[in-house]
PDB file of N, CA and C in Angstrom:
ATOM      1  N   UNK A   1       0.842  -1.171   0.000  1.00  0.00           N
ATOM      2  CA  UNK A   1       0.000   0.000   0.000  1.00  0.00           C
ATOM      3  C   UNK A   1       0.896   1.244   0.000  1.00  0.00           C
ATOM      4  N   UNK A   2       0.640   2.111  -0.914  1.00  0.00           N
ATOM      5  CA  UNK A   2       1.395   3.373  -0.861  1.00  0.00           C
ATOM      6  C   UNK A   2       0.959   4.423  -0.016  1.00  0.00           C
ATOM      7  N   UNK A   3       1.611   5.458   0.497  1.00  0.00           N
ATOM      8  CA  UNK A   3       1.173   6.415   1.323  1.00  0.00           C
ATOM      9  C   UNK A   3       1.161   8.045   1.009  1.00  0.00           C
ATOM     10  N   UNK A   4       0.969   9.068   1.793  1.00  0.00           N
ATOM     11  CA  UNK A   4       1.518  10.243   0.990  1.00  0.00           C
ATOM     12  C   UNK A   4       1.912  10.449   2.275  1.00  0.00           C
ATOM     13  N   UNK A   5       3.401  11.195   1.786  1.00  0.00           N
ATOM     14  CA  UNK A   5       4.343  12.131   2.822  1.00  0.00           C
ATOM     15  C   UNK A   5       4.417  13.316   2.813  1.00  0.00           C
ATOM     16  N   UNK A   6       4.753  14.342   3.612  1.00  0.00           N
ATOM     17  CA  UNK A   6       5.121  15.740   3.166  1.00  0.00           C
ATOM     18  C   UNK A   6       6.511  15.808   3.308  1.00  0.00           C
ATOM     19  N   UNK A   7       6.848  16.533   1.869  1.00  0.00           N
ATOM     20  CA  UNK A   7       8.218  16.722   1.180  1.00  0.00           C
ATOM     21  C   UNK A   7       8.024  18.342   1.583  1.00  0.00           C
ATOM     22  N   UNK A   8       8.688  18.878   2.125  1.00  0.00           N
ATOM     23  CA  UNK A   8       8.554  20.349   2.174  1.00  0.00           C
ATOM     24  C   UNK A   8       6.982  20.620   2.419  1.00  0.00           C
ATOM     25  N   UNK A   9       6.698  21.642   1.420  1.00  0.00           N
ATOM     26  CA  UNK A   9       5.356  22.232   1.018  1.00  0.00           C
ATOM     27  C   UNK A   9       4.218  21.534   0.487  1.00  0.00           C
ATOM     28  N   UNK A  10       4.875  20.346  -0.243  1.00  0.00           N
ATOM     29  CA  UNK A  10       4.411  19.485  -1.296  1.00  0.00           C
ATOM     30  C   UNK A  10       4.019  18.119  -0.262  1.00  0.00           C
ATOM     31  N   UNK A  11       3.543  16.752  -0.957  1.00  0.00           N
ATOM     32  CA  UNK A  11       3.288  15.918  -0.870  1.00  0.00           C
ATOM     33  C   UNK A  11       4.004  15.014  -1.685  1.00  0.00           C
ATOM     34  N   UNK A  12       4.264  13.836  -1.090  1.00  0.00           N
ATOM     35  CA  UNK A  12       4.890  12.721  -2.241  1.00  0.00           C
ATOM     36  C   UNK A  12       4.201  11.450  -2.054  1.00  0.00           C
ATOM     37  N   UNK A  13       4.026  10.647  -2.725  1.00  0.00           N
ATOM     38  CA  UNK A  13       3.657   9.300  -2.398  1.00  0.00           C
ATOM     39  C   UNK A  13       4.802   8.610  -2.326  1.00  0.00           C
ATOM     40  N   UNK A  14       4.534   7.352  -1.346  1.00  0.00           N
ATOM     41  CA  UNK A  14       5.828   6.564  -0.947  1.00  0.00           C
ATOM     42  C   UNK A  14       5.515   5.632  -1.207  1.00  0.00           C
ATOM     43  N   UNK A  15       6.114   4.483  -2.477  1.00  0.00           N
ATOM     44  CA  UNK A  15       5.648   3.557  -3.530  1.00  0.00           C
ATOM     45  C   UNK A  15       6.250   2.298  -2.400  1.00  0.00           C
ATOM     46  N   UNK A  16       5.771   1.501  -2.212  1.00  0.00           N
ATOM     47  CA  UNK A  16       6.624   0.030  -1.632  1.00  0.00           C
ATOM     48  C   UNK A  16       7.720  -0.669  -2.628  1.00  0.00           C
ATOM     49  N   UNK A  17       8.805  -0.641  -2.152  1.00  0.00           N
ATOM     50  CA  UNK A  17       9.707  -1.530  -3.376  1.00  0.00           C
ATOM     51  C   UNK A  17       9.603  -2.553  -4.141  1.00  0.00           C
ATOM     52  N   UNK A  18       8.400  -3.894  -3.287  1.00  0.00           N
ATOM     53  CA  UNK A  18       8.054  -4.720  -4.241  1.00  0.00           C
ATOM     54  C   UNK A  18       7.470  -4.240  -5.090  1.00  0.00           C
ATOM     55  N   UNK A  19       6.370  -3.022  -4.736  1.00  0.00           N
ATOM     56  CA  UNK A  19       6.190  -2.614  -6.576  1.00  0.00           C
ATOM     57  C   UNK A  19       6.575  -1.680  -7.392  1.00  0.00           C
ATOM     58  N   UNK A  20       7.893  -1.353  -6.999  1.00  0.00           N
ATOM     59  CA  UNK A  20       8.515  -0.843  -7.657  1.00  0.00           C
ATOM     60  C   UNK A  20       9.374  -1.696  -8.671  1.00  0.00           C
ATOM     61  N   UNK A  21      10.110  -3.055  -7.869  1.00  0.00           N
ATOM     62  CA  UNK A  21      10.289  -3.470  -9.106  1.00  0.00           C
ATOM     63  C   UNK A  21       9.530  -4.610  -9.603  1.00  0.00           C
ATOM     64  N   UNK A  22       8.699  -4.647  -9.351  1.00  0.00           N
ATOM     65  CA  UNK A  22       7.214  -5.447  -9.813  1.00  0.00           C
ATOM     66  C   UNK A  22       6.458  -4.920 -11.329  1.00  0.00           C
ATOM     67  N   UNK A  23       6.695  -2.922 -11.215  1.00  0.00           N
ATOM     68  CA  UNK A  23       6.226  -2.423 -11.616  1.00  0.00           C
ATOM     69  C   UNK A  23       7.678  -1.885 -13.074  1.00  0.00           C
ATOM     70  N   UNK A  24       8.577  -2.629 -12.622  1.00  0.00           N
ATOM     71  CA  UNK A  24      10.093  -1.859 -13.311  1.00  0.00           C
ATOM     72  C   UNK A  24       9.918  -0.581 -13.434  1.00  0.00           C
ATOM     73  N   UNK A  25      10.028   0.165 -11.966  1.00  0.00           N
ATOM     74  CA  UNK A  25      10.037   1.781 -12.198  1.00  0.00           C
ATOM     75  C   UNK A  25      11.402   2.306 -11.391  1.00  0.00           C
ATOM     76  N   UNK A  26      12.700   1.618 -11.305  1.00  0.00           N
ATOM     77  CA  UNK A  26      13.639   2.148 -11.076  1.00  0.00           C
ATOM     78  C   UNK A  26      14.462   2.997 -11.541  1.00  0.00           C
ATOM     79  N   UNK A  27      14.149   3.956 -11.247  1.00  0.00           N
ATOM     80  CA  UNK A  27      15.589   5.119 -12.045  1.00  0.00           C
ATOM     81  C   UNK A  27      14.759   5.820 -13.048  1.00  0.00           C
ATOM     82  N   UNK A  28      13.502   5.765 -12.843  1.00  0.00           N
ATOM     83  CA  UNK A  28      12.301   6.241 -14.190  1.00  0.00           C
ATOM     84  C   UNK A  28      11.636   7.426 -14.194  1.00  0.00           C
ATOM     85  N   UNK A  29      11.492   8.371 -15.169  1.00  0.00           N
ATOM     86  CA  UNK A  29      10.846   9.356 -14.899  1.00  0.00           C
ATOM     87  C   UNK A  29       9.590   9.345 -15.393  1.00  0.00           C
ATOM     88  N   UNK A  30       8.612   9.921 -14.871  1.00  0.00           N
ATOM     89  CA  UNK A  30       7.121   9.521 -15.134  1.00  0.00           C
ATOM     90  C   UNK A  30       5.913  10.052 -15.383  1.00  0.00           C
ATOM     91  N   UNK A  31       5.138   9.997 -15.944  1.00  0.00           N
ATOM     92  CA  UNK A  31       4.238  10.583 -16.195  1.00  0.00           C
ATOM     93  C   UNK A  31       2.291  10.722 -15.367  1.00  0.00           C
ATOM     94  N   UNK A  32       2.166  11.460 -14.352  1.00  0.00           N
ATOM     95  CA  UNK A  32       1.290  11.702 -13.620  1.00  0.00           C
ATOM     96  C   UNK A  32      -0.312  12.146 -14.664  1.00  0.00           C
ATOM     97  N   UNK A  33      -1.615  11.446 -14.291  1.00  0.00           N
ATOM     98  CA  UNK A  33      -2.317  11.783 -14.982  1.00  0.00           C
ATOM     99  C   UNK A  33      -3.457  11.900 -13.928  1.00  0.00           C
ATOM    100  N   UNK A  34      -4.679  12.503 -13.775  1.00  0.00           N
ATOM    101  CA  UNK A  34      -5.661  12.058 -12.937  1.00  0.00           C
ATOM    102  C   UNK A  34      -6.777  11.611 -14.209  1.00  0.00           C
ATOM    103  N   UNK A  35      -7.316  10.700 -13.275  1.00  0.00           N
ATOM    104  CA  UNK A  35      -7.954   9.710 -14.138  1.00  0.00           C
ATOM    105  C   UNK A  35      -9.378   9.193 -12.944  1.00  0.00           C
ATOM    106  N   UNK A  36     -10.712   9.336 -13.755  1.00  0.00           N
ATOM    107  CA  UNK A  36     -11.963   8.898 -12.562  1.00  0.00           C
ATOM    108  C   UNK A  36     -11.420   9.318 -11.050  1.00  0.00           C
ATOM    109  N   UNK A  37     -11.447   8.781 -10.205  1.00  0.00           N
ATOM    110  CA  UNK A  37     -11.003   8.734  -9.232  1.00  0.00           C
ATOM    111  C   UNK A  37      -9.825   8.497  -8.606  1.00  0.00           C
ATOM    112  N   UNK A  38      -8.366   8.844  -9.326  1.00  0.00           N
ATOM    113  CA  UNK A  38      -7.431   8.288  -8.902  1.00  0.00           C
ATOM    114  C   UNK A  38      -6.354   9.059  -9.631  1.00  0.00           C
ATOM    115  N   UNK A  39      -4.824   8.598  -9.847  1.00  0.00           N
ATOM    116  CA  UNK A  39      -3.916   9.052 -10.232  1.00  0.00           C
ATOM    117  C   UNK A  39      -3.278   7.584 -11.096  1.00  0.00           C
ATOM    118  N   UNK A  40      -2.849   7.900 -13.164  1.00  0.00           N
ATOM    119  CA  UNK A  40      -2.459   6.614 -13.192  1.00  0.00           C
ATOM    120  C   UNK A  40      -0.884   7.678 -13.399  1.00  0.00           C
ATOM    121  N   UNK A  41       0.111   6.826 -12.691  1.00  0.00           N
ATOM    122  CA  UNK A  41       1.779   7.107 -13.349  1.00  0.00           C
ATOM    123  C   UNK A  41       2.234   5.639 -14.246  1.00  0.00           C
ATOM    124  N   UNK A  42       2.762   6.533 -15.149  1.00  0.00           N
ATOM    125  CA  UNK A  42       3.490   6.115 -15.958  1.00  0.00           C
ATOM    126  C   UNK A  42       4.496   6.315 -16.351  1.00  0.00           C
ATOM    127  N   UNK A  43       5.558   5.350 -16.603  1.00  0.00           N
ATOM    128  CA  UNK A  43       7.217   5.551 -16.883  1.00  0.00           C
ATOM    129  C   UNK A  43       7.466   6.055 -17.965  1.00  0.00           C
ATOM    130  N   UNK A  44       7.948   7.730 -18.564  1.00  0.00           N
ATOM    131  CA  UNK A  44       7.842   8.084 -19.698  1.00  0.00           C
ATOM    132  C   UNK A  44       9.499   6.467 -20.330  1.00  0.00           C
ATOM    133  N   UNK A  45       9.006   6.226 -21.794  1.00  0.00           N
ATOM    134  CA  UNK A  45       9.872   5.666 -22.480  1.00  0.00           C
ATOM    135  C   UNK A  45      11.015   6.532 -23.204  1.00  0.00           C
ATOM    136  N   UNK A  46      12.200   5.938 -23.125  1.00  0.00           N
ATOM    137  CA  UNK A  46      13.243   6.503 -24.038  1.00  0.00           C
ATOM    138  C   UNK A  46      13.638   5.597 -24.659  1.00  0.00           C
ATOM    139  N   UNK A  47      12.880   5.659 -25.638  1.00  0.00           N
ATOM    140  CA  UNK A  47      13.370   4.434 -27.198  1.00  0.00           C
ATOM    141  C   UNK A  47      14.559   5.118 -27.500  1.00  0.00           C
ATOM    142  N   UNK A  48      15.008   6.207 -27.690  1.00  0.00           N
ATOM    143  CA  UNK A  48      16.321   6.838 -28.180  1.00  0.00           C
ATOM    144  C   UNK A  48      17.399   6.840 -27.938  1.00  0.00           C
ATOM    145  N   UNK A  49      17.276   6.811 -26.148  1.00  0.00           N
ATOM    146  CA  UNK A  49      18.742   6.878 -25.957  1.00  0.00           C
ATOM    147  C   UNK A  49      19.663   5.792 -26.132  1.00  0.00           C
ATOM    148  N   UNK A  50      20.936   6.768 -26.173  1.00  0.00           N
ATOM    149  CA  UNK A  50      21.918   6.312 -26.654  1.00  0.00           C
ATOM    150  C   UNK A  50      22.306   6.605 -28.373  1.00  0.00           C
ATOM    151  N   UNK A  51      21.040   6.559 -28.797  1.00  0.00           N
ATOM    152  CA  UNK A  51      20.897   6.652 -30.578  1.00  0.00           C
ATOM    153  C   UNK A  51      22.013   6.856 -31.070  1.00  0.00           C
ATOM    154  N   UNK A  52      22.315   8.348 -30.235  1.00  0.00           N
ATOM    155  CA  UNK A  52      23.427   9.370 -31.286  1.00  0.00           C
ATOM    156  C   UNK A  52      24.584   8.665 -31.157  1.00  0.00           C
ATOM    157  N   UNK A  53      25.188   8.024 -29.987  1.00  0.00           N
ATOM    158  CA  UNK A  53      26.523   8.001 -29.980  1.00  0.00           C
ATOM    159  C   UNK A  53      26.397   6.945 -30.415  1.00  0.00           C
ATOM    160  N   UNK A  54      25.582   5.537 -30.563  1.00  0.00           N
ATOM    161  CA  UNK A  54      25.614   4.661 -31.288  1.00  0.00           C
ATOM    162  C   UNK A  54      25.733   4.913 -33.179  1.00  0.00           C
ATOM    163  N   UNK A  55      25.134   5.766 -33.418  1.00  0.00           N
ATOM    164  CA  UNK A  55      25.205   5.889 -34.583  1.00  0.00           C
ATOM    165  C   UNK A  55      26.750   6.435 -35.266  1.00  0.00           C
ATOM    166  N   UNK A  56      27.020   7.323 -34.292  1.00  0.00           N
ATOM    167  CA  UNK A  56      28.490   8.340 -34.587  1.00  0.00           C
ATOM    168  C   UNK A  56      29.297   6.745 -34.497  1.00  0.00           C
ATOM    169  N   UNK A  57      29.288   5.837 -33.319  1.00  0.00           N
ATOM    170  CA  UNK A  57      30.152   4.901 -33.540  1.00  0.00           C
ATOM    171  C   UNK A  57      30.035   4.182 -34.699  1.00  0.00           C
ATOM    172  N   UNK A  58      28.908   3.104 -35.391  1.00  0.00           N
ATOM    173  CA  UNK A  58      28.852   2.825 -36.607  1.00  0.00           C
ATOM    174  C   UNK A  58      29.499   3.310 -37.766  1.00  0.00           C
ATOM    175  N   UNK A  59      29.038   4.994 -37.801  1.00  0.00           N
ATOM    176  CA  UNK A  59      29.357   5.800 -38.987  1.00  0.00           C
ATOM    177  C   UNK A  59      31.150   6.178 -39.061  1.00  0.00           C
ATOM    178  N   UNK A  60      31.516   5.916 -38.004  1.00  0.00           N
ATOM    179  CA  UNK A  60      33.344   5.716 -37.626  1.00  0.00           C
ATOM    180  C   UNK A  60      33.539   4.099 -38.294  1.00  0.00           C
ATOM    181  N   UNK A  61      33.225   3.215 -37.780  1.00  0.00           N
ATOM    182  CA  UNK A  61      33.636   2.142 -38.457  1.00  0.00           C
ATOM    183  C   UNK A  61      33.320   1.707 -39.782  1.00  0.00           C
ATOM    184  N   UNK A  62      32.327   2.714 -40.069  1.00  0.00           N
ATOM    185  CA  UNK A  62      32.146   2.024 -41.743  1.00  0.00           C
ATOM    186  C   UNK A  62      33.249   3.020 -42.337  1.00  0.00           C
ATOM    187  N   UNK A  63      33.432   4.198 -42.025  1.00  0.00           N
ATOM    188  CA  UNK A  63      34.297   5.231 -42.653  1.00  0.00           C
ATOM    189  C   UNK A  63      35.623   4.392 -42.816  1.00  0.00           C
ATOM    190  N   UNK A  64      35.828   3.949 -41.785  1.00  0.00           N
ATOM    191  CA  UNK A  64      37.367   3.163 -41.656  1.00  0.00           C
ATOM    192  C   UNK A  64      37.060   1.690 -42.730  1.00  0.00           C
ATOM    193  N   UNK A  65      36.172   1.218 -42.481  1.00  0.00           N
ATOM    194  CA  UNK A  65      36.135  -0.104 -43.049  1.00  0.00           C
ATOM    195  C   UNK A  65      36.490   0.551 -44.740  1.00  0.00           C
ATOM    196  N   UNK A  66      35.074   1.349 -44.782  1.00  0.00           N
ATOM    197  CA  UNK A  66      35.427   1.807 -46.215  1.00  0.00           C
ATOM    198  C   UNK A  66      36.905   2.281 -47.148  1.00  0.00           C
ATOM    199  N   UNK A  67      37.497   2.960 -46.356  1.00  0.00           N
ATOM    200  CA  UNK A  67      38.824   3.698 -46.598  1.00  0.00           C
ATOM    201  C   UNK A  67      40.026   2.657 -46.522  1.00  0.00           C
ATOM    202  N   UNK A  68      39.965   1.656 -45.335  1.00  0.00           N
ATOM    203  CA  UNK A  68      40.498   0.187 -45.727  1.00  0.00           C
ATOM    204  C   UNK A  68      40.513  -0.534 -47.006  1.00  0.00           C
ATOM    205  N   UNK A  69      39.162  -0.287 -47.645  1.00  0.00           N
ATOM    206  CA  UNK A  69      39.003  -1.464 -48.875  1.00  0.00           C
ATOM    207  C   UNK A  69      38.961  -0.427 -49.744  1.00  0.00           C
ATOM    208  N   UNK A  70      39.417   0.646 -49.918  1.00  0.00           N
ATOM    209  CA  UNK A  70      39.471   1.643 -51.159  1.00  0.00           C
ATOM    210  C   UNK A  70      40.857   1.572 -51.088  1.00  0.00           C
ATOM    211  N   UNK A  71      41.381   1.660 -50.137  1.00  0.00           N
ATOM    212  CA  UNK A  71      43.383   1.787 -50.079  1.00  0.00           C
ATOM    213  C   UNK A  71      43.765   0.950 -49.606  1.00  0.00           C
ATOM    214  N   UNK A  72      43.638  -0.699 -50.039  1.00  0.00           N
ATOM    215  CA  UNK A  72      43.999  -1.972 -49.630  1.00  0.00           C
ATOM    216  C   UNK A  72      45.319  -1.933 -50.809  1.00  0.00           C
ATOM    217  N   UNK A  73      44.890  -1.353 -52.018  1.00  0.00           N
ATOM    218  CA  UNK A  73      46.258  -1.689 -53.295  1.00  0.00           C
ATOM    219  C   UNK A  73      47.646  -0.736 -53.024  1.00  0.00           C
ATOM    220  N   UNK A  74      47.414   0.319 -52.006  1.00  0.00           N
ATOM    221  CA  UNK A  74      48.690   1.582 -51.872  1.00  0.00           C
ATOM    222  C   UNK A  74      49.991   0.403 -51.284  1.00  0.00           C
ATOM    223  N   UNK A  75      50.761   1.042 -51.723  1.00  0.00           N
ATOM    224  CA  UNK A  75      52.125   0.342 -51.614  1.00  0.00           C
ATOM    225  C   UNK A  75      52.595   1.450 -50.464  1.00  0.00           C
ATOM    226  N   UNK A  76      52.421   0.353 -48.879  1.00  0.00           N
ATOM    227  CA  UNK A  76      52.844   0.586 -47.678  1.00  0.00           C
ATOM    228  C   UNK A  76      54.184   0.563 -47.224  1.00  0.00           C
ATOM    229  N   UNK A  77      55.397   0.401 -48.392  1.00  0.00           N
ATOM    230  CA  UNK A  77      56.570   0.209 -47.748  1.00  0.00           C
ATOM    231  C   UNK A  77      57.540   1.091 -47.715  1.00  0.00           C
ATOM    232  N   UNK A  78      58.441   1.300 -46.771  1.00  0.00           N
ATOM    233  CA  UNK A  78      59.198   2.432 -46.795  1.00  0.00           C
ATOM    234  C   UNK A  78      60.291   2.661 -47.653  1.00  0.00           C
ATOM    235  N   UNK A  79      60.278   2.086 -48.744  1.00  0.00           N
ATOM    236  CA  UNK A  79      61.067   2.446 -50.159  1.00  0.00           C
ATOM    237  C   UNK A  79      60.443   3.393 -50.873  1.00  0.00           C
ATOM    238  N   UNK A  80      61.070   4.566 -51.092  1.00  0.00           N
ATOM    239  CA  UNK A  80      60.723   5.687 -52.097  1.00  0.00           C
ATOM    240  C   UNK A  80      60.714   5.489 -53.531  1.00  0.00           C
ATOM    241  N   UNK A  81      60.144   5.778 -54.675  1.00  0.00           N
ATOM    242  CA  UNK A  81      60.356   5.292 -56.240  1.00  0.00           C
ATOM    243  C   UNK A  81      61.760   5.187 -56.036  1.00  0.00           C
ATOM    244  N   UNK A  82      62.364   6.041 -55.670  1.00  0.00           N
ATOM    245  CA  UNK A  82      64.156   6.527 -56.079  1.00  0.00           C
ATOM    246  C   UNK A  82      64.849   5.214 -55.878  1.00  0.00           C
ATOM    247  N   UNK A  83      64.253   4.361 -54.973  1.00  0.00           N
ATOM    248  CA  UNK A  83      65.103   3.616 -54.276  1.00  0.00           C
ATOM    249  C   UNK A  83      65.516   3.613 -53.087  1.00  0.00           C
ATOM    250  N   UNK A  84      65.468   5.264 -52.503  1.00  0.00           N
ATOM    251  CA  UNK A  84      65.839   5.766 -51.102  1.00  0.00           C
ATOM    252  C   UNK A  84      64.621   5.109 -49.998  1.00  0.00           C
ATOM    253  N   UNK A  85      65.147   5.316 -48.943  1.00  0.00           N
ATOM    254  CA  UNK A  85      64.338   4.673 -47.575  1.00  0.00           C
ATOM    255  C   UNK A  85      63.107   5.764 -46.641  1.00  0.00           C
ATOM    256  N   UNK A  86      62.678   5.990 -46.869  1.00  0.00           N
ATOM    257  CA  UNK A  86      62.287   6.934 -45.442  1.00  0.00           C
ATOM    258  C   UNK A  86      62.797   7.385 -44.606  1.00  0.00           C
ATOM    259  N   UNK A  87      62.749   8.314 -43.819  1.00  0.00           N
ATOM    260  CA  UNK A  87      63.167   8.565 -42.549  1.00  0.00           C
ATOM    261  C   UNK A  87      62.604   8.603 -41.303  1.00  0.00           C
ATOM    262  N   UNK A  88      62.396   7.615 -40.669  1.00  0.00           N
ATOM    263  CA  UNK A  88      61.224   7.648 -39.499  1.00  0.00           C
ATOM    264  C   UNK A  88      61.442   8.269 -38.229  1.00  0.00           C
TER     265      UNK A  88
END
């Protein structure tokens, strides 16, 4: 059974932990509605996160993959046409 507390000025309800994770609302931010007689919350969803940096990572490895198999034929060795060596 949940209760209400006073937080300061305000009120909070104090959820029991079995249904919290009964309910998987850990770490969740939520959405308050009144509804007939009551209050329904709901866990707003984030289908997104993460998206961006997942994507920036992908779009790094195809860049590389790509640039790999475009310059797989360059002649990597440290001989100059001349004959001369590099200097490393």
């Amino acid at each position: 059974m949940a209760h209400l507390i006073k937080i300061g000025n305000s009120q909070g309800i104090r959820i029991p932990q079995a249904l919290i994770k009964q309910a998987n609302l850990q770490d969740r931010e939520f959405e308050i509605q009144v509804v007939d007689n009551g209050l329904l919350i709901t866990p707003i969803k984030s289908h997104r996160q993460g998206w961006k940096e997942q994507f920036k990572n992908i779009l790094a490895a195809k860049t590389e993959q790509d640039f790999n198999e475009n310059h797989s034929n360059l002649d990597h060795s440290a001989e100059l046409p001349t004959g001369e060596e590099w200097e490393w």
